[in-house]
Structures are given as C-alpha cells and as structure tokens.
PDB file of N, CA and C in Angstrom:
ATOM      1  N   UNK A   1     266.605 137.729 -73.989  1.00  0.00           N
ATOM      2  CA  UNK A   1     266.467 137.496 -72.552  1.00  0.00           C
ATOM      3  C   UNK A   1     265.015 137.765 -72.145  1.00  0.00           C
ATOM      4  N   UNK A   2     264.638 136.766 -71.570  1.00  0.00           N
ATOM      5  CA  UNK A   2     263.116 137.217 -70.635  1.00  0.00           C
ATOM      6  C   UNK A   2     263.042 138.181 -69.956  1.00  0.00           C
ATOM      7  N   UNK A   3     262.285 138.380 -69.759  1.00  0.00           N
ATOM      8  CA  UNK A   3     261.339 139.480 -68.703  1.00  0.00           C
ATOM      9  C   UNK A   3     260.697 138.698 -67.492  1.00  0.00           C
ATOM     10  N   UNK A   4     260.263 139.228 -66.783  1.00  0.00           N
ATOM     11  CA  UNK A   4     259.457 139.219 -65.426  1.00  0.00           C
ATOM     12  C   UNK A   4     257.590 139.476 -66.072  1.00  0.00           C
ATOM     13  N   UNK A   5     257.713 140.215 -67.333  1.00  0.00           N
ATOM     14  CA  UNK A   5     256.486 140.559 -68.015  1.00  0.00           C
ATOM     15  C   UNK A   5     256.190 138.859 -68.518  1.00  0.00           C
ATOM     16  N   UNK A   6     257.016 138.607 -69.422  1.00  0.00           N
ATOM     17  CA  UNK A   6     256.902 137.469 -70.647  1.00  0.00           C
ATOM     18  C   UNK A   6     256.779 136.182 -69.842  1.00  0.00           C
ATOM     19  N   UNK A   7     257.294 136.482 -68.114  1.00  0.00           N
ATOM     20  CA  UNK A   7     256.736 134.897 -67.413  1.00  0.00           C
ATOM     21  C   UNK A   7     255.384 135.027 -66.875  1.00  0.00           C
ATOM     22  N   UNK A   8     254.918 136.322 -66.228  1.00  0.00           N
ATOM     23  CA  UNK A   8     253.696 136.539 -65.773  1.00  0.00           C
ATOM     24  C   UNK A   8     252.680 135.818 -67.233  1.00  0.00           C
ATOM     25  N   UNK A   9     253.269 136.496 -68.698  1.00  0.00           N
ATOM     26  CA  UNK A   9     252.190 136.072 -69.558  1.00  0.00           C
ATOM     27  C   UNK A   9     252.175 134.242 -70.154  1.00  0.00           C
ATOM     28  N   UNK A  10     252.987 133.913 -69.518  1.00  0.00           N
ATOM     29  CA  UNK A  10     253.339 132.516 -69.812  1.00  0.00           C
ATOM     30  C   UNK A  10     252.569 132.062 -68.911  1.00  0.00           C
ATOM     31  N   UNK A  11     252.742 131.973 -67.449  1.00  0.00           N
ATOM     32  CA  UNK A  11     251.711 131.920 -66.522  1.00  0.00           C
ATOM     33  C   UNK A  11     250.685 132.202 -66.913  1.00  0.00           C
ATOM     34  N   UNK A  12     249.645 133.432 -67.136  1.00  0.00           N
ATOM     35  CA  UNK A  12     248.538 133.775 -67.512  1.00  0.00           C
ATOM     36  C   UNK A  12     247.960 132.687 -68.471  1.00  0.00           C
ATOM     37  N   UNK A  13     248.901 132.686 -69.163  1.00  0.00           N
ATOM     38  CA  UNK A  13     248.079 132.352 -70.609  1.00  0.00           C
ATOM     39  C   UNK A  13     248.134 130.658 -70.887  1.00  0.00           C
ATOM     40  N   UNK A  14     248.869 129.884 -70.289  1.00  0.00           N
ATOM     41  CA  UNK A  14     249.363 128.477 -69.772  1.00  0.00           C
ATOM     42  C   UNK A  14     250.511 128.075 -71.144  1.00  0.00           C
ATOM     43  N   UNK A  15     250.746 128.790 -71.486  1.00  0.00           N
ATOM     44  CA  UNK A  15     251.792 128.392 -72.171  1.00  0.00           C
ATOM     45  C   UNK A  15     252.930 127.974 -72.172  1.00  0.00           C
ATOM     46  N   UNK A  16     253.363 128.019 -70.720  1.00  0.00           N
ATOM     47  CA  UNK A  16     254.615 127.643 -69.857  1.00  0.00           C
ATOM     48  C   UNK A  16     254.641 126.018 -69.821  1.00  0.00           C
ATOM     49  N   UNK A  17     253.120 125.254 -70.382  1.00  0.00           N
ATOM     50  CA  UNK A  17     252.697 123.883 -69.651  1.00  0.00           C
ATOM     51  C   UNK A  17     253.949 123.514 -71.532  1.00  0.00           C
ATOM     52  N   UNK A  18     253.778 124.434 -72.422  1.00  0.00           N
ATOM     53  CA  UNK A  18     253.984 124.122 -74.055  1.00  0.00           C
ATOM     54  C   UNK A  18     255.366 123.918 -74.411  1.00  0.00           C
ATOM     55  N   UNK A  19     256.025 125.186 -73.470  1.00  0.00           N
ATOM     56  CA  UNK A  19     257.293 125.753 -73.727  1.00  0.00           C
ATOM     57  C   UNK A  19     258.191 124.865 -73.852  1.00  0.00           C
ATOM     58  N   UNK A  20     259.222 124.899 -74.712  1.00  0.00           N
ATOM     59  CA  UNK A  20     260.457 123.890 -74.831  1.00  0.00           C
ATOM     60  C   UNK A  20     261.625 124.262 -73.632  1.00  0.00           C
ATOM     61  N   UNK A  21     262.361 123.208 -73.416  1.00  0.00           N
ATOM     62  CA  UNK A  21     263.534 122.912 -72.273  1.00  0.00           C
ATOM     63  C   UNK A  21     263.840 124.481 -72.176  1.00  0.00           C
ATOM     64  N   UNK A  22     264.526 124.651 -73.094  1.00  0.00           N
ATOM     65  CA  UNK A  22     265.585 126.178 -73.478  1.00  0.00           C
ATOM     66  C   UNK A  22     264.859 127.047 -72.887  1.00  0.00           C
ATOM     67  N   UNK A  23     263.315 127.274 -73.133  1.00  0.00           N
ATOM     68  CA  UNK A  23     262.682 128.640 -72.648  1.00  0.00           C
ATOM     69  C   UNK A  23     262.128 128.556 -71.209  1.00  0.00           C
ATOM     70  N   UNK A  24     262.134 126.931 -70.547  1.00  0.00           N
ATOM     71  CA  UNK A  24     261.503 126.998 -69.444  1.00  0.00           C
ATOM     72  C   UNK A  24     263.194 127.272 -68.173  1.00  0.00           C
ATOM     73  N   UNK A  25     263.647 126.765 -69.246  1.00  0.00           N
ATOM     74  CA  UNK A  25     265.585 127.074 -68.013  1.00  0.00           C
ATOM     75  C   UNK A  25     265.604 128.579 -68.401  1.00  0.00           C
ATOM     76  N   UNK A  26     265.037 129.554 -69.341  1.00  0.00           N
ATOM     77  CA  UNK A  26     265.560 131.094 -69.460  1.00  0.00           C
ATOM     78  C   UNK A  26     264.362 131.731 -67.968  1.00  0.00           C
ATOM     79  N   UNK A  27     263.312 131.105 -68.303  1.00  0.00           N
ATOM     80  CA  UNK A  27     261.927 131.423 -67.055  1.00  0.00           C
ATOM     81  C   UNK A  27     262.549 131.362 -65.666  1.00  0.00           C
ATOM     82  N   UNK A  28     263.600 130.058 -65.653  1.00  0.00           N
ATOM     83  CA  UNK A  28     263.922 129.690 -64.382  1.00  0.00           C
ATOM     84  C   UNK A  28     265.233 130.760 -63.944  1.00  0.00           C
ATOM     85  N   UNK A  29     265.730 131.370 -65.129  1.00  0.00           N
ATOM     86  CA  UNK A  29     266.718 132.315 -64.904  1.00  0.00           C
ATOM     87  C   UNK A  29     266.229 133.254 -64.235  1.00  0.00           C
ATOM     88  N   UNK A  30     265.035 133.569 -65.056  1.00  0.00           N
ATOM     89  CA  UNK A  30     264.674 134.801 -64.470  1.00  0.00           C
ATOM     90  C   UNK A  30     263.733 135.348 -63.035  1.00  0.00           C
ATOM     91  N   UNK A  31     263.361 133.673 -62.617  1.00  0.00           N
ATOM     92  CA  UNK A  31     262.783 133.413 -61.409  1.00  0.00           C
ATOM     93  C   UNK A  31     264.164 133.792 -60.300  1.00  0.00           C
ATOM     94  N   UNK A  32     264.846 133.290 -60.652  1.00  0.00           N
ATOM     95  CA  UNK A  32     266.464 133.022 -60.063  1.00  0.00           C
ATOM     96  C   UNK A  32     267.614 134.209 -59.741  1.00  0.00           C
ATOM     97  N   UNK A  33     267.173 135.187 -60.585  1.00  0.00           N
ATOM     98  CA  UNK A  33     268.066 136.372 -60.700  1.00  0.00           C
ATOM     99  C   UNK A  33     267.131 138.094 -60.534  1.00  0.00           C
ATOM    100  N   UNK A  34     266.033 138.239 -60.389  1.00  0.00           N
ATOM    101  CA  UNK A  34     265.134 139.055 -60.640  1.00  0.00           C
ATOM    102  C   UNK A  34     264.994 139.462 -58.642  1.00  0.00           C
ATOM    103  N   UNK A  35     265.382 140.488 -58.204  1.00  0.00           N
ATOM    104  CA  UNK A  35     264.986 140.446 -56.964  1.00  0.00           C
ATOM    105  C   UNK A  35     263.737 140.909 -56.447  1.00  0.00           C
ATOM    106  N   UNK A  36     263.521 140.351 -55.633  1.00  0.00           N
ATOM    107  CA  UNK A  36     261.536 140.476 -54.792  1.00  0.00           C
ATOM    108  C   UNK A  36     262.011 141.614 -53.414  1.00  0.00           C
ATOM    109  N   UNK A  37     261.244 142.390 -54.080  1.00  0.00           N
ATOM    110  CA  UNK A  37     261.159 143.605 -52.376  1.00  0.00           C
ATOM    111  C   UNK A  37     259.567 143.088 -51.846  1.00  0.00           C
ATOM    112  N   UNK A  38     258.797 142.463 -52.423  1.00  0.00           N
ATOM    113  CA  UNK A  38     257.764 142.067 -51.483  1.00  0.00           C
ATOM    114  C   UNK A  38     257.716 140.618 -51.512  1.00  0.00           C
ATOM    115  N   UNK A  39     257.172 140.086 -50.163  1.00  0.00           N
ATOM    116  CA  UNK A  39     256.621 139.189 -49.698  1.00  0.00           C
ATOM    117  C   UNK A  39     255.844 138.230 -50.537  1.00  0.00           C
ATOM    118  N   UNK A  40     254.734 138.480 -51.217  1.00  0.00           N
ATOM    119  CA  UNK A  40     253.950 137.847 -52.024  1.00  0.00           C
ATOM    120  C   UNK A  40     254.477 137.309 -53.519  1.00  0.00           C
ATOM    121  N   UNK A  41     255.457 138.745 -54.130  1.00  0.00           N
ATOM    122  CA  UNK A  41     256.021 138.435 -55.367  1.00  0.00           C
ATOM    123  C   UNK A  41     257.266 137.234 -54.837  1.00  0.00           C
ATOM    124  N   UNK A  42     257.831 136.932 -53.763  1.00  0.00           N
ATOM    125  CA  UNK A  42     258.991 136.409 -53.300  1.00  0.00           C
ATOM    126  C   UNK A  42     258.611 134.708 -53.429  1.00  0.00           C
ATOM    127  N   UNK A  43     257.082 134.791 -52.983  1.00  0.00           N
ATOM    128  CA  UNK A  43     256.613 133.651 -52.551  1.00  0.00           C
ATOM    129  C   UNK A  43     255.953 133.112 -54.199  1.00  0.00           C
ATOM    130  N   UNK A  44     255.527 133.678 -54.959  1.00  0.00           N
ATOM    131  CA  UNK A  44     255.110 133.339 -56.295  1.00  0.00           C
ATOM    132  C   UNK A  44     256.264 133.432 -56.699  1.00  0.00           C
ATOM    133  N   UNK A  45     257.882 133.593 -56.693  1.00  0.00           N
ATOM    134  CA  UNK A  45     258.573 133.521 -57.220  1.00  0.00           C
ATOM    135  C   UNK A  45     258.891 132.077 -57.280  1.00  0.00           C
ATOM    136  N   UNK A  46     259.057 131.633 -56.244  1.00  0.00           N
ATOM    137  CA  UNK A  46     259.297 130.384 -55.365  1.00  0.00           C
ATOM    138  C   UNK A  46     258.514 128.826 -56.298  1.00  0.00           C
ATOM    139  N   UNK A  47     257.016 129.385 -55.469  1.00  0.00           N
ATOM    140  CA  UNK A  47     256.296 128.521 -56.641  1.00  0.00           C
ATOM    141  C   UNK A  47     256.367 128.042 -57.998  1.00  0.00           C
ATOM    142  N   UNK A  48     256.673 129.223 -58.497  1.00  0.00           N
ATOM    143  CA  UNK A  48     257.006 129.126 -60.130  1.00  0.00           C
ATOM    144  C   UNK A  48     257.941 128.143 -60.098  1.00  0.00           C
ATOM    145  N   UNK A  49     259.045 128.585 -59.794  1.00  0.00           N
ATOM    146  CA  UNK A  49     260.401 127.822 -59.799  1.00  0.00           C
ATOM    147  C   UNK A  49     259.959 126.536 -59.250  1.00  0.00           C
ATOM    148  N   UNK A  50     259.118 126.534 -58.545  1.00  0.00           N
ATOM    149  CA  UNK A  50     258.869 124.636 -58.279  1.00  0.00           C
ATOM    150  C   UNK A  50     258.293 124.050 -59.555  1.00  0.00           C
ATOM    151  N   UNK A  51     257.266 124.688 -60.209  1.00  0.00           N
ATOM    152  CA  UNK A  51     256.518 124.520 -61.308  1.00  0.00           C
ATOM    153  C   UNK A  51     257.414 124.285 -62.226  1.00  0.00           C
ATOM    154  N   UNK A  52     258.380 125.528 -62.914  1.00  0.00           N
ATOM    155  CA  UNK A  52     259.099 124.824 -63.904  1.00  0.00           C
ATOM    156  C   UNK A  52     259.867 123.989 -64.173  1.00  0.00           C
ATOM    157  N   UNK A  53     260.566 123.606 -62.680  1.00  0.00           N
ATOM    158  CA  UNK A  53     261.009 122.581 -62.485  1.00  0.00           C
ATOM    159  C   UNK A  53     260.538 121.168 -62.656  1.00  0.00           C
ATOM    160  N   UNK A  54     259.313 121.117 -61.916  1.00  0.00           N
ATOM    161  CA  UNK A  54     258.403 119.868 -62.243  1.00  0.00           C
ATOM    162  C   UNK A  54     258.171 119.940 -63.688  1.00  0.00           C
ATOM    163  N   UNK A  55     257.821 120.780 -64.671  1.00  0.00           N
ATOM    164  CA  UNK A  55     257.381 120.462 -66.079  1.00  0.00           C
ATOM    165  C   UNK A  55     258.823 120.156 -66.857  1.00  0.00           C
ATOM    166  N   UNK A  56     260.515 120.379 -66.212  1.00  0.00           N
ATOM    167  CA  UNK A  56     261.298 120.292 -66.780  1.00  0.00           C
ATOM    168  C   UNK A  56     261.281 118.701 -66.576  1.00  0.00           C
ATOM    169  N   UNK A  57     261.302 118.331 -65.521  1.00  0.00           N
ATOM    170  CA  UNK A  57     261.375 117.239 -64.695  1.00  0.00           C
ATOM    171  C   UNK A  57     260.244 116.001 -65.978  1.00  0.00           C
ATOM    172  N   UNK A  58     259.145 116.841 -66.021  1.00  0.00           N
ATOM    173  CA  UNK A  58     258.161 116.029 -66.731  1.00  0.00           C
ATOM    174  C   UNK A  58     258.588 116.039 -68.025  1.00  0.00           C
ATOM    175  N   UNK A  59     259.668 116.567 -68.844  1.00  0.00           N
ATOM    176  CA  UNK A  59     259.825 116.449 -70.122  1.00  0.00           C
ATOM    177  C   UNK A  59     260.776 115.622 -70.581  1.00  0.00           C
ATOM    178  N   UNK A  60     261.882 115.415 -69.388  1.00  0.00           N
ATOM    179  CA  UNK A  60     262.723 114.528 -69.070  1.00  0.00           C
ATOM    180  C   UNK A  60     262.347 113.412 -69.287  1.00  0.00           C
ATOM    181  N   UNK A  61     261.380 113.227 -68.205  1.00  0.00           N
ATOM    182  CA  UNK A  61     260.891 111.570 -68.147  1.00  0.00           C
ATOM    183  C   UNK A  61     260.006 111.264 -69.013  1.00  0.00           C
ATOM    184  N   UNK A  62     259.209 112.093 -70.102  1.00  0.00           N
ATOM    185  CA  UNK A  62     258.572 111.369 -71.191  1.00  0.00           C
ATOM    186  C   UNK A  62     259.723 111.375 -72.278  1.00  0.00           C
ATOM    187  N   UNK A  63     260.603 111.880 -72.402  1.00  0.00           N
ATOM    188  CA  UNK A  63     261.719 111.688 -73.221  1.00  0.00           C
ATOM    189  C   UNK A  63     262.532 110.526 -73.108  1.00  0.00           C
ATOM    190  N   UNK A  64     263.044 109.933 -71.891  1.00  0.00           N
ATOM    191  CA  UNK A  64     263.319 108.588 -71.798  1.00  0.00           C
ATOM    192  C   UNK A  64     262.477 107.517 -71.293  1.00  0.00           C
ATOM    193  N   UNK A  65     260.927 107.768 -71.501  1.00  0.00           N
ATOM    194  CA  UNK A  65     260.097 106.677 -71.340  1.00  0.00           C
ATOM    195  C   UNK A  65     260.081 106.353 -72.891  1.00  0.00           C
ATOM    196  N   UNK A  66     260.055 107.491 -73.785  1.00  0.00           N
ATOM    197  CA  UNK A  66     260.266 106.928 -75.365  1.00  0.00           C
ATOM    198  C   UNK A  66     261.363 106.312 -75.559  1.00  0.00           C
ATOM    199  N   UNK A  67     262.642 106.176 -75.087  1.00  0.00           N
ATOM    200  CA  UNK A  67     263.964 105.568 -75.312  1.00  0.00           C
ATOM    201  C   UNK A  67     263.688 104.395 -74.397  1.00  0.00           C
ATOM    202  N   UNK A  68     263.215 104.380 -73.419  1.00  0.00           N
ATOM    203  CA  UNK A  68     263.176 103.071 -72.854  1.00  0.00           C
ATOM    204  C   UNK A  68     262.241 102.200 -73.691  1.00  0.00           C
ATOM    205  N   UNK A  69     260.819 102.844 -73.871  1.00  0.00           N
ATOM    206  CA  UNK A  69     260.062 101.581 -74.932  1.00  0.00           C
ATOM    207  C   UNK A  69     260.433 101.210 -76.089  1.00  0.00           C
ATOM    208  N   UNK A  70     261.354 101.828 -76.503  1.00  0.00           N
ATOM    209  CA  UNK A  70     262.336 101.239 -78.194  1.00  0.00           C
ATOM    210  C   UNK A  70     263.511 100.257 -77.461  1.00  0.00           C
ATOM    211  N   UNK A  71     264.075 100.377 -76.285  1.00  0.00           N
ATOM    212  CA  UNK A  71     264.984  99.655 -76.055  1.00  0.00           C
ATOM    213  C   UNK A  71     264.156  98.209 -75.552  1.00  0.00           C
ATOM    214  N   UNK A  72     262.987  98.518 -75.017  1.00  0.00           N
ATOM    215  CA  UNK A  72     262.134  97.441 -74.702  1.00  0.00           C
ATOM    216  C   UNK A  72     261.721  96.272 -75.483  1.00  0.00           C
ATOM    217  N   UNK A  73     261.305  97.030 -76.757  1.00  0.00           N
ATOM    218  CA  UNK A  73     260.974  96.041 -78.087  1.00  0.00           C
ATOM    219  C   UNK A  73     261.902  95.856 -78.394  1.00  0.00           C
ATOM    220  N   UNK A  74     263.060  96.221 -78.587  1.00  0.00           N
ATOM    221  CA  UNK A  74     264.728  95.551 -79.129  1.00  0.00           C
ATOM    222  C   UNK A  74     265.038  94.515 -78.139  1.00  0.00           C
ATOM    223  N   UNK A  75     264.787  94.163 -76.450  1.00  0.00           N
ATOM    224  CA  UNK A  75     264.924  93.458 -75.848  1.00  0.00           C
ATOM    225  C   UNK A  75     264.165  91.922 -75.960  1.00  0.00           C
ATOM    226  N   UNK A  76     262.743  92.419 -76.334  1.00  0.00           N
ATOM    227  CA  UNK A  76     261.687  91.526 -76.016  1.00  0.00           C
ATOM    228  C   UNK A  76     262.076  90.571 -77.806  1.00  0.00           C
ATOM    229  N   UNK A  77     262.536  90.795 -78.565  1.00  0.00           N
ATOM    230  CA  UNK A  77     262.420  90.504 -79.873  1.00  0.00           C
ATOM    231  C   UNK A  77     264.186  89.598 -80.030  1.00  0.00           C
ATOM    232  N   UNK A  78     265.219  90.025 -79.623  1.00  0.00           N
ATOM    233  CA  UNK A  78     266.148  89.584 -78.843  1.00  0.00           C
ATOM    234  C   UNK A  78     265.788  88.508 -78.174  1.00  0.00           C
ATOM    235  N   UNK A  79     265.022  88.555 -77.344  1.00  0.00           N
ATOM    236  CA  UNK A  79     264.945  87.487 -76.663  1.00  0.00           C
ATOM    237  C   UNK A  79     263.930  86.124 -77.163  1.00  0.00           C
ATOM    238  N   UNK A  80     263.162  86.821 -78.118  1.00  0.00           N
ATOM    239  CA  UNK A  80     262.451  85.776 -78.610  1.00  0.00           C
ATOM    240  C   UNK A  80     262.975  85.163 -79.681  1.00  0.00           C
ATOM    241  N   UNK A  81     263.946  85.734 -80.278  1.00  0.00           N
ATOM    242  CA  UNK A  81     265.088  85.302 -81.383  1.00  0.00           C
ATOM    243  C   UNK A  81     265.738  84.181 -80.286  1.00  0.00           C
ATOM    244  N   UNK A  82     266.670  84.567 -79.209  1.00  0.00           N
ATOM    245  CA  UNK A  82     266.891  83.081 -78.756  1.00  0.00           C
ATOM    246  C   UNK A  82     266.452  82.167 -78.311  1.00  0.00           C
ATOM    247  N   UNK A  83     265.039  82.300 -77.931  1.00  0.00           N
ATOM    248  CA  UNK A  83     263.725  81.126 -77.460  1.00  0.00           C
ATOM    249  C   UNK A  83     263.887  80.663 -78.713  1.00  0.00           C
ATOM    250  N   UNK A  84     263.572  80.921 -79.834  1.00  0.00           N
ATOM    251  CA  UNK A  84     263.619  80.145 -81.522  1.00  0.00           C
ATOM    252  C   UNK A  84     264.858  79.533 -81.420  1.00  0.00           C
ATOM    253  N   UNK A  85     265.803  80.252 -81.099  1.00  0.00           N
ATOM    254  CA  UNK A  85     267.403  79.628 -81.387  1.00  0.00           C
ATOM    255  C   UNK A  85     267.348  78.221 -80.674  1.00  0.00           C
ATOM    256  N   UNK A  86     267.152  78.469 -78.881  1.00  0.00           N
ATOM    257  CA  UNK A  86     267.313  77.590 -78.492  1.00  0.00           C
ATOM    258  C   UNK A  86     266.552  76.081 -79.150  1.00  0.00           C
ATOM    259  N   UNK A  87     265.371  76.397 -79.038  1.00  0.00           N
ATOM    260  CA  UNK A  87     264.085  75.577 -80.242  1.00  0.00           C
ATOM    261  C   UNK A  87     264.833  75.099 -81.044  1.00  0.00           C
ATOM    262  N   UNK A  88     265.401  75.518 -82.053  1.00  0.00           N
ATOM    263  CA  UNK A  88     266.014  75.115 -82.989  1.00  0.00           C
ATOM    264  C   UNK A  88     267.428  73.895 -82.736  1.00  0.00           C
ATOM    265  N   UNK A  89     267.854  74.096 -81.636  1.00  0.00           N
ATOM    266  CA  UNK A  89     269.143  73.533 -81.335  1.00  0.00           C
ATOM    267  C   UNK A  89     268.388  72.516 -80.933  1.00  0.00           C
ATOM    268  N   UNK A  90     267.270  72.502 -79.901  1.00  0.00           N
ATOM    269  CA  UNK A  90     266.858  71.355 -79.161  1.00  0.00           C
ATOM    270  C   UNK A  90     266.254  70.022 -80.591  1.00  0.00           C
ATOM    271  N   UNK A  91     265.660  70.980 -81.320  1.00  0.00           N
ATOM    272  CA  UNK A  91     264.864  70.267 -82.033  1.00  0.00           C
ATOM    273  C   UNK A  91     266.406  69.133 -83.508  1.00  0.00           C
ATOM    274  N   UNK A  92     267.295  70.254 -83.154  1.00  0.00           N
ATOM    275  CA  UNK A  92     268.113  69.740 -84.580  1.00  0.00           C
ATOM    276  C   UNK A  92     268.416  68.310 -83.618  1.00  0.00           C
ATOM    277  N   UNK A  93     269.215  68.323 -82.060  1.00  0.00           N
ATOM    278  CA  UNK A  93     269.993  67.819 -81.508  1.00  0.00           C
ATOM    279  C   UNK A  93     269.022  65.878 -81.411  1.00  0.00           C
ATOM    280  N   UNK A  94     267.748  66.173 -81.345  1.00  0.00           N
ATOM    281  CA  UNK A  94     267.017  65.413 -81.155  1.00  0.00           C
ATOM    282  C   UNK A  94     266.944  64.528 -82.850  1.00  0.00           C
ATOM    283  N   UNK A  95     266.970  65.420 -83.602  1.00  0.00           N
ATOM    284  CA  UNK A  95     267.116  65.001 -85.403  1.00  0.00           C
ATOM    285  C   UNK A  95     267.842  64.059 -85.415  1.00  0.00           C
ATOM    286  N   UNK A  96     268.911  64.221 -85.192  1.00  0.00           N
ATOM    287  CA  UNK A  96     270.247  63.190 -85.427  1.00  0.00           C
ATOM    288  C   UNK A  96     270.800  62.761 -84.136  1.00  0.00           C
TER     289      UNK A  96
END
C-alpha cells in the first residue's frame, strides 16, 4: 500500500508521468482516502487527483490509438482487396 510519502516522491521526482495503470489507481487511492486537516494539503490533494487522472486518461487513449491503427491497416487493405476484386470481375465480364 502507498503512502502519502511515496506520492509526494513520485511528484517530486516526475515519476508519476512513468508509472503503470495499477500504481497510478493505488496514488489515486491514496489521494482519495488520506484525510487533509489543512487547506493547502486539501487543495494539492485535489490537483493531484486531476493529474492522475488525466495521465490515466492519457494511457487509455494511446492504448487504443494503437488498436485503432492495426484495425485501420486491416480496413484499408480489405478494402483494396475488393477494389482488385471488383477490377477483376469488371475486367473478366468484359473477356467473354
């Protein structure tokens, strides 16, 4: 389990930008469950939690921008297989 120490040094040190899914949702636990008696720690609590959110957010969407560009070239190649096909039909139909 995290600490309140081990996110300050994640912060500090930018390693939070590195961290995998699993450790940035344990960060967000501990943003989430850790209570603030001051003002300032309440409000950097806050922030954070927007932050890891956005970098969760950002790992998401380069993860299915890679699944979308493989489904892309399977589309585009698909489709140029039936531009040939059709080609082919036009050209046989005209043969005979």
């Amino acid at each position: 389990m995290l600490t309140w120490e081990n996110l300050n040094d994640a912060f500090a040190s930018g390693s939070v930008r590195t961290a995998p899914d699993s450790e940035l949702l344990e960060y967000l636990q501990v943003c989430s469950t850790i209570a603030m008696h001051n003002d300032r720690l309440d409000a950097l609590s806050i922030n954070r939690t927007i932050t890891l959110n956005a970098l969760l957010t950002e790992n998401f969407l380069r993860r299915e921008s890679r699944a979308t560009g493989k489904l892309t070239w399977v589309v585009i190649i698909l489709a140029v297989l039936n531009v040939v096909g059709i080609g082919v039909q036009i050209w046989l139909s005209l043969r005979y």
